[in-house]
Protein backbone atom coordinates (compact mmCIF):
# COMPACT_ATOMS: atom_id res chain seq x y z
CA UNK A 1 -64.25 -21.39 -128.82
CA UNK A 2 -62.19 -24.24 -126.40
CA UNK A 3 -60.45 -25.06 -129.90
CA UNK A 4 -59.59 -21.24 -130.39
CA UNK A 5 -58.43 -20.43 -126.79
CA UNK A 6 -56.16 -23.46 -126.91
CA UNK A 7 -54.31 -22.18 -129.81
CA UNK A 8 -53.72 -18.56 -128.25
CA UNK A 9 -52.37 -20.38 -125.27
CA UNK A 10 -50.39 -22.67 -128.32
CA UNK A 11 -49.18 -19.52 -130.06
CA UNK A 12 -47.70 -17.73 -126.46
CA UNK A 13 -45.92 -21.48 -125.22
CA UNK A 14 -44.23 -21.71 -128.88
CA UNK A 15 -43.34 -17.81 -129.15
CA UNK A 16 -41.58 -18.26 -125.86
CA UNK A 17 -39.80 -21.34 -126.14
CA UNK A 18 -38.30 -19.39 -129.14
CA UNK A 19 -37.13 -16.75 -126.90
CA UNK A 20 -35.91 -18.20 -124.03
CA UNK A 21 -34.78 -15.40 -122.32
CA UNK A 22 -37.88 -14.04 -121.76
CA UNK A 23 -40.80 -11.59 -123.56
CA UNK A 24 -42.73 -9.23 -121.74
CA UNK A 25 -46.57 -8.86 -122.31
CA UNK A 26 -45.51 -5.77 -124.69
CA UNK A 27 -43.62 -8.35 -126.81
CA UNK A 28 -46.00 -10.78 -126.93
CA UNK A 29 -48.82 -8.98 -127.56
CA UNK A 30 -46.79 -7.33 -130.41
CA UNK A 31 -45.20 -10.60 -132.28
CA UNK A 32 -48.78 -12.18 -131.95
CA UNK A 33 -50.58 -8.47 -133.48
CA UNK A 34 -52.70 -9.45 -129.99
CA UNK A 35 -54.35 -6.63 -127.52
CA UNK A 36 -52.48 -6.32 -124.68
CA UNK A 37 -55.26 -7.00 -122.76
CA UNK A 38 -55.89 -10.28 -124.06
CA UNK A 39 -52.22 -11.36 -123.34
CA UNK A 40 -52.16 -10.41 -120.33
CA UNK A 41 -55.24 -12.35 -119.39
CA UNK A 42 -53.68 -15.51 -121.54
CA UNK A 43 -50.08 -15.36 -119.42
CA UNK A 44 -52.30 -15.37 -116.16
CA UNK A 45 -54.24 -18.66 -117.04
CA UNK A 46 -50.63 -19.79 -118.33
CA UNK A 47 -48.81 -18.70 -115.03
CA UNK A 48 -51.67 -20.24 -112.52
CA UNK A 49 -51.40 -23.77 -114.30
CA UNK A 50 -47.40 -23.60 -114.04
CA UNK A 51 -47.01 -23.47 -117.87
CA UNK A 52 -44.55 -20.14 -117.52
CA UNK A 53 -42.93 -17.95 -115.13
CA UNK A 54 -42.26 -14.65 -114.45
CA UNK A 55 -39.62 -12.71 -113.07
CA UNK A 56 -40.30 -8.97 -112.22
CA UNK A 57 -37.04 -6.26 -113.65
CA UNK A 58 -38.07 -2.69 -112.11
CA UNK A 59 -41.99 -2.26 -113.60
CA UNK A 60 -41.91 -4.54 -116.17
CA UNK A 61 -42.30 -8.33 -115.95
CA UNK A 62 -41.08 -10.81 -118.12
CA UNK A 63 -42.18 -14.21 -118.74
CA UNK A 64 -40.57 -17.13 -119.75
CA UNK A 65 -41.63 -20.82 -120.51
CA UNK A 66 -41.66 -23.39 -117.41
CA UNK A 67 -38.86 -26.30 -117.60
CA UNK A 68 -41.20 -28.69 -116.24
CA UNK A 69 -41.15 -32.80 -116.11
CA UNK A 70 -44.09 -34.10 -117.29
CA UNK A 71 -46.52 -35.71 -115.05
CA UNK A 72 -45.97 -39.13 -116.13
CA UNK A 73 -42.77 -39.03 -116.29
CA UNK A 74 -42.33 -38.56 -112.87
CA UNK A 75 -45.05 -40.97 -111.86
CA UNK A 76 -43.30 -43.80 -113.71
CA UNK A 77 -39.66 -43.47 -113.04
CA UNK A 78 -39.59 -41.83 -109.34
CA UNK A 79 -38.21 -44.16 -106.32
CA UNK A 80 -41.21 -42.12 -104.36
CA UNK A 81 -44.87 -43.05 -104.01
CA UNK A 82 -46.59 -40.83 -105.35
CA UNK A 83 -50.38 -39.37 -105.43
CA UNK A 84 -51.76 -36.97 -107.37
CA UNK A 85 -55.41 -35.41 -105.50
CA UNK A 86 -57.61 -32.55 -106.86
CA UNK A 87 -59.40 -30.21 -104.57
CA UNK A 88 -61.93 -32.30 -103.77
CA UNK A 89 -59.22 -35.11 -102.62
CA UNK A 90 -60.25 -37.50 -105.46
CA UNK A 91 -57.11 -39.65 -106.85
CA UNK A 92 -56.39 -37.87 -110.38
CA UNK A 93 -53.31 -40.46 -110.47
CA UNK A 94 -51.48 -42.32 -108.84
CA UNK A 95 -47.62 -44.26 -109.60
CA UNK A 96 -47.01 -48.34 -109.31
CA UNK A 97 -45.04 -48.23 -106.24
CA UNK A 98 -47.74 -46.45 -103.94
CA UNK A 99 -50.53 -49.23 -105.32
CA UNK A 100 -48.15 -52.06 -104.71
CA UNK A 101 -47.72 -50.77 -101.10
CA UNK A 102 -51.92 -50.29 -101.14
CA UNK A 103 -52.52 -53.70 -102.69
CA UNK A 104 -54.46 -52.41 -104.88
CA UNK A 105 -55.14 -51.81 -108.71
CA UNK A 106 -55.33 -48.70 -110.47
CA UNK A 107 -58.83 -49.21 -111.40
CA UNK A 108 -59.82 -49.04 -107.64
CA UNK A 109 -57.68 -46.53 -106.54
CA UNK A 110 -58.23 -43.60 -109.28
CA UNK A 111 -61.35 -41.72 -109.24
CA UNK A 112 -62.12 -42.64 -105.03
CA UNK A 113 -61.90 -39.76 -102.67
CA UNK A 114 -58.83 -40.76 -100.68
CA UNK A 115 -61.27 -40.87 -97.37
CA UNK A 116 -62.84 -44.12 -98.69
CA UNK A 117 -59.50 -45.72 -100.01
CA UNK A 118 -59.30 -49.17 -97.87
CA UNK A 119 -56.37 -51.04 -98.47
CA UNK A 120 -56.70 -55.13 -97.44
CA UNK A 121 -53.01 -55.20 -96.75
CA UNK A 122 -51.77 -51.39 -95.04
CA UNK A 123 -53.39 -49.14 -92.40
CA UNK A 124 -53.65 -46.06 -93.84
CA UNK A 125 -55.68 -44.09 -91.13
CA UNK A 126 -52.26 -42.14 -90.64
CA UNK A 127 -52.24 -40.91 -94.02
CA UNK A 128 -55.67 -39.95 -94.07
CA UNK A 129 -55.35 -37.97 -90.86
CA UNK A 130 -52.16 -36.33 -92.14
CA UNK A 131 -54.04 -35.04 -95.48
CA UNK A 132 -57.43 -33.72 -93.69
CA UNK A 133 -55.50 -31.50 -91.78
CA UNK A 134 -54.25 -28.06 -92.87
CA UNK A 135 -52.50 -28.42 -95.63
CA UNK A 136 -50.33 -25.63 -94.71
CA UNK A 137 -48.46 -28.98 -93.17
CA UNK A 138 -46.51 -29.48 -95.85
CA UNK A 139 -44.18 -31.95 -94.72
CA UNK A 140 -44.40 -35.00 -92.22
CA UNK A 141 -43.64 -38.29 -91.22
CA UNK A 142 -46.22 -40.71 -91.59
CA UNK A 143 -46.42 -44.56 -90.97
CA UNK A 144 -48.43 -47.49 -92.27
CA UNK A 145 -49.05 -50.61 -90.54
CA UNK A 146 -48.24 -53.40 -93.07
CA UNK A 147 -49.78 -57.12 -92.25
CA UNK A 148 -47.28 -59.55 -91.46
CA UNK A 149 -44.28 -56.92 -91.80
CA UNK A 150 -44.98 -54.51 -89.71
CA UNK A 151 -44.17 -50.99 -89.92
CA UNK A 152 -43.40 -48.98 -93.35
CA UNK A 153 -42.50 -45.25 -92.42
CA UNK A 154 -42.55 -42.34 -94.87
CA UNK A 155 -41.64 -39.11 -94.97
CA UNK A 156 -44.35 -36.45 -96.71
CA UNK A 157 -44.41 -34.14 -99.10
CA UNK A 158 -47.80 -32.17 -99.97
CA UNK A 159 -46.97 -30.09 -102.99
CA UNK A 160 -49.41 -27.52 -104.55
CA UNK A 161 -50.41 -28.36 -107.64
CA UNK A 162 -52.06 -26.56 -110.62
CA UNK A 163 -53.41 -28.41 -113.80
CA UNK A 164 -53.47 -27.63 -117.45
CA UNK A 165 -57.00 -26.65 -116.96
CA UNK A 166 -56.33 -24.16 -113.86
CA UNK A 167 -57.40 -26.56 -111.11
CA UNK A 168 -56.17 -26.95 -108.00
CA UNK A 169 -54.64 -29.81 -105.94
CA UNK A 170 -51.58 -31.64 -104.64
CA UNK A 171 -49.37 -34.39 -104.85
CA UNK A 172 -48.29 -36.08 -102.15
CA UNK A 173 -44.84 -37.23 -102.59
CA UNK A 174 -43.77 -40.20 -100.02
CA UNK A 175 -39.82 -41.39 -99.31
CA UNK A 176 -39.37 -44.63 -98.01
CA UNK A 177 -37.28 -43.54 -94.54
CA UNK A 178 -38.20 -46.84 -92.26
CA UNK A 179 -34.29 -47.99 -92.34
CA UNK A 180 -33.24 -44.56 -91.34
CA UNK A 181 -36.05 -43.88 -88.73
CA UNK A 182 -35.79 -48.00 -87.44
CA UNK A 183 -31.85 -47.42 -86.74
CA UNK A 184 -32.39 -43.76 -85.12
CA UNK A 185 -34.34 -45.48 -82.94
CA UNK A 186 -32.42 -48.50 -82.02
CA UNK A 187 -29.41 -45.93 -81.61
CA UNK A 188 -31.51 -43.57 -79.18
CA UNK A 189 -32.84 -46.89 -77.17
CA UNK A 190 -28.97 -48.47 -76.92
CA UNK A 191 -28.21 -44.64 -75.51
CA UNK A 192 -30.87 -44.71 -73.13
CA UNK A 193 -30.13 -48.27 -71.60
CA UNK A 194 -26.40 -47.35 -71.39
CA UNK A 195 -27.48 -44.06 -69.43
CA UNK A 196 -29.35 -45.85 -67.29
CA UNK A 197 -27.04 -48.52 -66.80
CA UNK A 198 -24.28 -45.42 -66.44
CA UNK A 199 -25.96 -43.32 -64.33
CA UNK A 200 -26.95 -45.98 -61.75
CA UNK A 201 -23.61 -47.86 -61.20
CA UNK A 202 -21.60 -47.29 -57.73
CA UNK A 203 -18.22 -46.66 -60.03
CA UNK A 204 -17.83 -43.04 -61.58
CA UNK A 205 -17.19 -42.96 -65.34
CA UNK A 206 -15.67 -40.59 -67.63
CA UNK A 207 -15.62 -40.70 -71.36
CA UNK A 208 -13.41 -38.74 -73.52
CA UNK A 209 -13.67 -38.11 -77.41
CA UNK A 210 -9.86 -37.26 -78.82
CA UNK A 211 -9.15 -35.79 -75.54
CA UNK A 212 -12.22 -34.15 -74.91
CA UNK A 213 -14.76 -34.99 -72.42
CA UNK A 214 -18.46 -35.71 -74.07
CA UNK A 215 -20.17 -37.59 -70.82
CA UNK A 216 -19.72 -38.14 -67.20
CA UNK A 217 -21.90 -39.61 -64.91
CA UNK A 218 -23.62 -38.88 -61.43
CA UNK A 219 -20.83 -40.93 -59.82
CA UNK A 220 -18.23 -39.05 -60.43
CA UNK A 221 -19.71 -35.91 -59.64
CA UNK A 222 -20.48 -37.12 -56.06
CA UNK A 223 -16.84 -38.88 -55.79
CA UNK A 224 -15.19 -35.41 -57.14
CA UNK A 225 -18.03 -32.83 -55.83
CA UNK A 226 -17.62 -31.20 -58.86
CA UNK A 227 -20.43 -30.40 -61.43
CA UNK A 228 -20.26 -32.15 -64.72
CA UNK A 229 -20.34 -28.35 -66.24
CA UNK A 230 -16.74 -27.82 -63.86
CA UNK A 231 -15.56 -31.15 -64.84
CA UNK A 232 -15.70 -30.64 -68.66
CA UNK A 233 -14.05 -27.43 -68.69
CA UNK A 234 -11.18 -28.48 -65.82
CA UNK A 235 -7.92 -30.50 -66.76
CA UNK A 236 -8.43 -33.75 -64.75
CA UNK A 237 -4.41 -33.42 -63.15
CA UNK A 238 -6.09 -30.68 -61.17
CA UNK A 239 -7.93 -32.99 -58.98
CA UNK A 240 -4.59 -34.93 -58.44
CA UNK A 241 -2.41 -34.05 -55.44
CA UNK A 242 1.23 -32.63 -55.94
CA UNK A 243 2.78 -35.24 -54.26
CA UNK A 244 0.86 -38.45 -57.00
CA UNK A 245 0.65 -35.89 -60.12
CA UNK A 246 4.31 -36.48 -61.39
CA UNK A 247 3.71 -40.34 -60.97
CA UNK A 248 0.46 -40.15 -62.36
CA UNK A 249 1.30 -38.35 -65.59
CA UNK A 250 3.90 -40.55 -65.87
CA UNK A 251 1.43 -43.39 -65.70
CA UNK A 252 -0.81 -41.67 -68.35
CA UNK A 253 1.99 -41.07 -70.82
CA UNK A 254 2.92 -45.00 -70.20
CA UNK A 255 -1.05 -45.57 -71.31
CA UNK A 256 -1.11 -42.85 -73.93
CA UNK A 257 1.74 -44.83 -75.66
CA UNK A 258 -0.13 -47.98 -75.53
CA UNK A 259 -3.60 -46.58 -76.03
CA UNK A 260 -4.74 -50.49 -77.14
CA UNK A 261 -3.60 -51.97 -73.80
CA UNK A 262 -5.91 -51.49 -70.94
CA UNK A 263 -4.21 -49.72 -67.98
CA UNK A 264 -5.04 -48.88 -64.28
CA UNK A 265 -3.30 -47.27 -61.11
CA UNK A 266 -4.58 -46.04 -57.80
CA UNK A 267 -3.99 -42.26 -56.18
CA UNK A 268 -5.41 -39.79 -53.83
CA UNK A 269 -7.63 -37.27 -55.13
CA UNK A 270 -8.56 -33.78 -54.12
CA UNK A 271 -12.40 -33.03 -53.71
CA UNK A 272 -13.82 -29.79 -54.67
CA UNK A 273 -14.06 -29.09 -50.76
CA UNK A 274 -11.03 -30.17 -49.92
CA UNK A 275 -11.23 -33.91 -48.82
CA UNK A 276 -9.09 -36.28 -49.98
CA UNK A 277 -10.83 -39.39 -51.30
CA UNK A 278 -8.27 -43.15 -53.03
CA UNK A 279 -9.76 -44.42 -56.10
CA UNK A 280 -8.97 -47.05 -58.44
CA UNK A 281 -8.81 -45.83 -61.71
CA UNK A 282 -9.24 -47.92 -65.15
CA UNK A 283 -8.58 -47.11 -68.65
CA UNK A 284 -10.19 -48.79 -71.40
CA UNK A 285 -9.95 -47.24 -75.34
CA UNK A 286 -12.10 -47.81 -78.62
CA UNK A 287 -11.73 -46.78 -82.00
CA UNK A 288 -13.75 -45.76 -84.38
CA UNK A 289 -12.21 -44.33 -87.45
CA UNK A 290 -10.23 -40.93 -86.94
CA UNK A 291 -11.79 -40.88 -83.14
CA UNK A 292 -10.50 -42.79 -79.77
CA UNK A 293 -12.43 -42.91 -76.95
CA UNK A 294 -11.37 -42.89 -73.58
CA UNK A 295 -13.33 -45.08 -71.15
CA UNK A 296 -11.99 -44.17 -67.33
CA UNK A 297 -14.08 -45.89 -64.40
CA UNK A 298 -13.33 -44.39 -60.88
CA UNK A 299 -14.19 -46.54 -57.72
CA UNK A 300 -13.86 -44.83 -54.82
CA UNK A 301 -11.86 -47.40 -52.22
CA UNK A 302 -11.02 -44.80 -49.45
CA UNK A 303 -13.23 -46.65 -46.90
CA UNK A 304 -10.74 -49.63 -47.70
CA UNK A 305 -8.14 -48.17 -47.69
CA UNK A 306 -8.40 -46.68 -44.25
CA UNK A 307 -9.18 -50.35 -43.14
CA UNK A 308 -6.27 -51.19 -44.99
CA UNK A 309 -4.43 -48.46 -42.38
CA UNK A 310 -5.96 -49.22 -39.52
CA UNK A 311 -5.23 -52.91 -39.95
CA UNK A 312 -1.69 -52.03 -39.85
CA UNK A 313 -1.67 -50.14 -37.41
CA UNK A 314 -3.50 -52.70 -35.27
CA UNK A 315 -0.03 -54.97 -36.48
CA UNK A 316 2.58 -52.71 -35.88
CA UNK A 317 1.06 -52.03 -32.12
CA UNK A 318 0.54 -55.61 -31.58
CA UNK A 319 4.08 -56.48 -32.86
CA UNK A 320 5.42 -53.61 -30.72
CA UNK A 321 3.60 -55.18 -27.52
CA UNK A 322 5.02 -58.27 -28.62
CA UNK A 323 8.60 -57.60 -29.45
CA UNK A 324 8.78 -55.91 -26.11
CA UNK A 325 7.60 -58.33 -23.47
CA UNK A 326 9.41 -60.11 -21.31
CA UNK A 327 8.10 -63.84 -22.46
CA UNK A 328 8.83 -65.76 -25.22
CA UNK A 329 6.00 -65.71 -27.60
CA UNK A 330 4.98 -67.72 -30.85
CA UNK A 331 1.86 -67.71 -32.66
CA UNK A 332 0.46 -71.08 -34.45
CA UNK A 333 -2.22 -71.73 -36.84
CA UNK A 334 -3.35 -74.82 -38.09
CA UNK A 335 0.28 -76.43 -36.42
CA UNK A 336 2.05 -74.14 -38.05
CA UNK A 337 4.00 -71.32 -37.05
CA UNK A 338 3.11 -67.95 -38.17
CA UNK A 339 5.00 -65.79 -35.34
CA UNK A 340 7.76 -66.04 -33.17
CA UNK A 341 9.33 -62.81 -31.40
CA UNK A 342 12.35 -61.91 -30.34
CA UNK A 343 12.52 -63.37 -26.69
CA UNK A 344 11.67 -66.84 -28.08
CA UNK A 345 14.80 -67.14 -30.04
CA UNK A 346 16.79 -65.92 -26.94
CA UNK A 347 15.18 -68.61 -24.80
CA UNK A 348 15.70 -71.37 -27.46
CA UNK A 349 18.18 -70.65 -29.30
CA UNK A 350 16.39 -71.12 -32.37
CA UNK A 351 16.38 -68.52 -34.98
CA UNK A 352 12.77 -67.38 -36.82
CA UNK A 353 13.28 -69.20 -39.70
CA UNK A 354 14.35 -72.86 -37.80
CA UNK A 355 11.64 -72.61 -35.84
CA UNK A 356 8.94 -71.72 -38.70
CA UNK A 357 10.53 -74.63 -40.58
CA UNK A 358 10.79 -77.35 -38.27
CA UNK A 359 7.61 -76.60 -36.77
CA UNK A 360 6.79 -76.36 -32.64
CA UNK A 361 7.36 -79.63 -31.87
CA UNK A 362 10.12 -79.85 -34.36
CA UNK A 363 12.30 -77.17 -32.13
CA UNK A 364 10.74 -77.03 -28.44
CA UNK A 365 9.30 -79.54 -26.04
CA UNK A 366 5.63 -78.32 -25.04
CA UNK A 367 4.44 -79.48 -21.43
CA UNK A 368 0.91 -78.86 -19.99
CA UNK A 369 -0.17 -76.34 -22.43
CA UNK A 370 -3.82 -76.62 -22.75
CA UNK A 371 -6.40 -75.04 -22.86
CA UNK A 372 -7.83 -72.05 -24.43
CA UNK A 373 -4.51 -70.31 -25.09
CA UNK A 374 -3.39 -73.88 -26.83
CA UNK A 375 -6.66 -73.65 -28.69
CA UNK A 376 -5.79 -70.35 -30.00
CA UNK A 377 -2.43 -71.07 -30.94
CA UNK A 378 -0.57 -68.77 -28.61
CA UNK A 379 2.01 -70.44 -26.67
CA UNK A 380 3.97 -68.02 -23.99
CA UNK A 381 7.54 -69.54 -23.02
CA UNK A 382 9.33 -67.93 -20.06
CA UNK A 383 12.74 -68.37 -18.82
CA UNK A 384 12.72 -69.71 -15.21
């Protein structure tokens, strides 16, 4: 009877790899001088192992015979590992490259329910997990803990399957992805140190991508007081005042030209409220391939620079004060002369220069200077 059903299901594969554009059950049922009944009942067990297919025109449907790879074939030759499980999760087969990542030999995988397969080498808890879920989860990353080499990750594939005989299972198909995953990872760890190393600096940074900005830190938002969402979509001369932006697109064309030489400049900037803030600005550039980045650090140095002012102011008033007395006045430090005004080089003579040359002594006699103004180096001449 086995014998006899075989060769009906014998007859319909041969009849249809003769006609390869397909036969409906109609056809069939006539070539073979078969009950339409009976055909139809032959196609089903056909199309539920995967031996055909069918494709539906209007009502009729019209099968054709499956271009499938066999079994083996696949087990032998594929880069994958690969598993083959029934419906009770016993190992129907299983290829060379999965047991040489088990450790093990055929003869004790094949035939085991995959819950008892223990592996002397590999971890495999993940896997199990991973196939007593839902196997609506068809696809997945899994990883296996290897002895003495660590971590071997895989991405998953559990495929439906359907054997000659009508049973059910699947095959679990595993790619080798651990390079892949291991240099994601390393990528998305070197991002995440330089954001934190980015994000906590006192300098603001901007980097562009072929002109375009892709990242800009905290910094610069609080040096600017503009969002990063404003700074992306705003030209960056904007923030430059009229009376710097001519020199400082002239000192970005100078850079553009030279995009391999580092270059740096100082100017006033314009705050989204309206303060004026001096920053330092340097450009670095990279590479890579068609794209050049553009690295530009702000530091803000108003605080120094109004030190900077108020340092010459403090100058200018003491050299006013000091141009404008009635004494003769020089300054010494370490026996040397620093400052002489005006009123000296009346009294002596001397010009600035003699006197810084040849030195105090050198140019004037000193008598009974002492004291703290001595100590200091100030010595006051009048004319008596």
């Amino acid at each position: 009877m086995m014998q006899d059903y075989q060769q009906e299901l014998g007859a319909i594969r041969d009849l249809l790899k003769k006609n390869p554009n397909g036969m409906s059950v109609t056809d069939i049922s006539k070539a073979l001088k078969k009950n339409k009944n009976t055909v139809g009942r032959y196609l089903d067990i056909l199309l539920i192992s995967g031996q055909v297919d069918m494709r539906t025109y209007g009502m009729a449907k019209v099968y054709t015979l499956s271009q499938r790879v066999p079994l083996s074939a696949m087990l032998s030759y594929s880069k994958e590992l690969i598993m083959v499980l029934d419906d009770e999760f016993r190992i129907i087969d299983v290829n060379a490259n999965f047991l040489t990542l088990l450790h093990l030999s055929r003869e004790e995988a094949v035939g085991k329910n995959i819950s008892f397969l223990q592996s002397p080498e590999v971890d495999v808890h993940e896997l199990l997990d991973s196939i007593s879920k839902e196997r609506k989860e068809a696809e997945t990353t899994v990883t296996f803990f290897v002895k003495d080499k660590g971590e071997r990750i895989f991405h998953q594939k559990c495929v439906p399957t359907v054997f000659d005989d009508g049973g059910k299972g699947i095959t679990l198909i595993l790619e080798d992805v651990t390079e892949r995953i291991l240099a994601e990872r390393e990528i998305r760890e070197s991002e995440e140190r330089f954001r934190t190393m980015a994000e906590n600096i006192r300098d603001g940074l901007i980097i562009l991508e072929n002109g375009k900005t892709v990242y800009a830190n905290r910094r610069i938002a609080e040096i600017t007081g503009y969002s990063f969402k404003e700074l992306w979509a705003m030209d960056t001369l904007s923030i430059i005042p009229e009376e710097s932006r001519d020199e400082v697109i002239q000192r970005r064309k100078e850079i553009d030209a030279h995009p391999e030489t580092p270059g740096d400049f100082q100017t006033w900037i314009i705050r989204k409220d309206g303060k004026r803030r001096f920053v330092y600005i340097r450009i670095n550039t990279a590479r890579q391939g068609s794209i050049l980045f553009y690295f530009i650090i702000f530091t803000d140095i108003t605080e120094l620079k109004n030190q900077e002012a108020k340092v010459r102011e403090s100058e200018q008033r003491f050299r006013m004060m000091a141009e404008n007395i009635q004494d003769g006045l020089i300054i010494v430090e370490n026996d040397k002369v620093v400052y002489t005004n005006h009123r000296i080089n009346e009294i002596s003579g001397y010009t600035d220069e003699v006197i810084r040359r040849m030195g105090l002594h050198g140019t004037i006699i000193v008598e009974n200077v002492s004291g703290g103004m001595a100590d200091a180096g100030l010595i006051p001449f009048s004319e008596e």
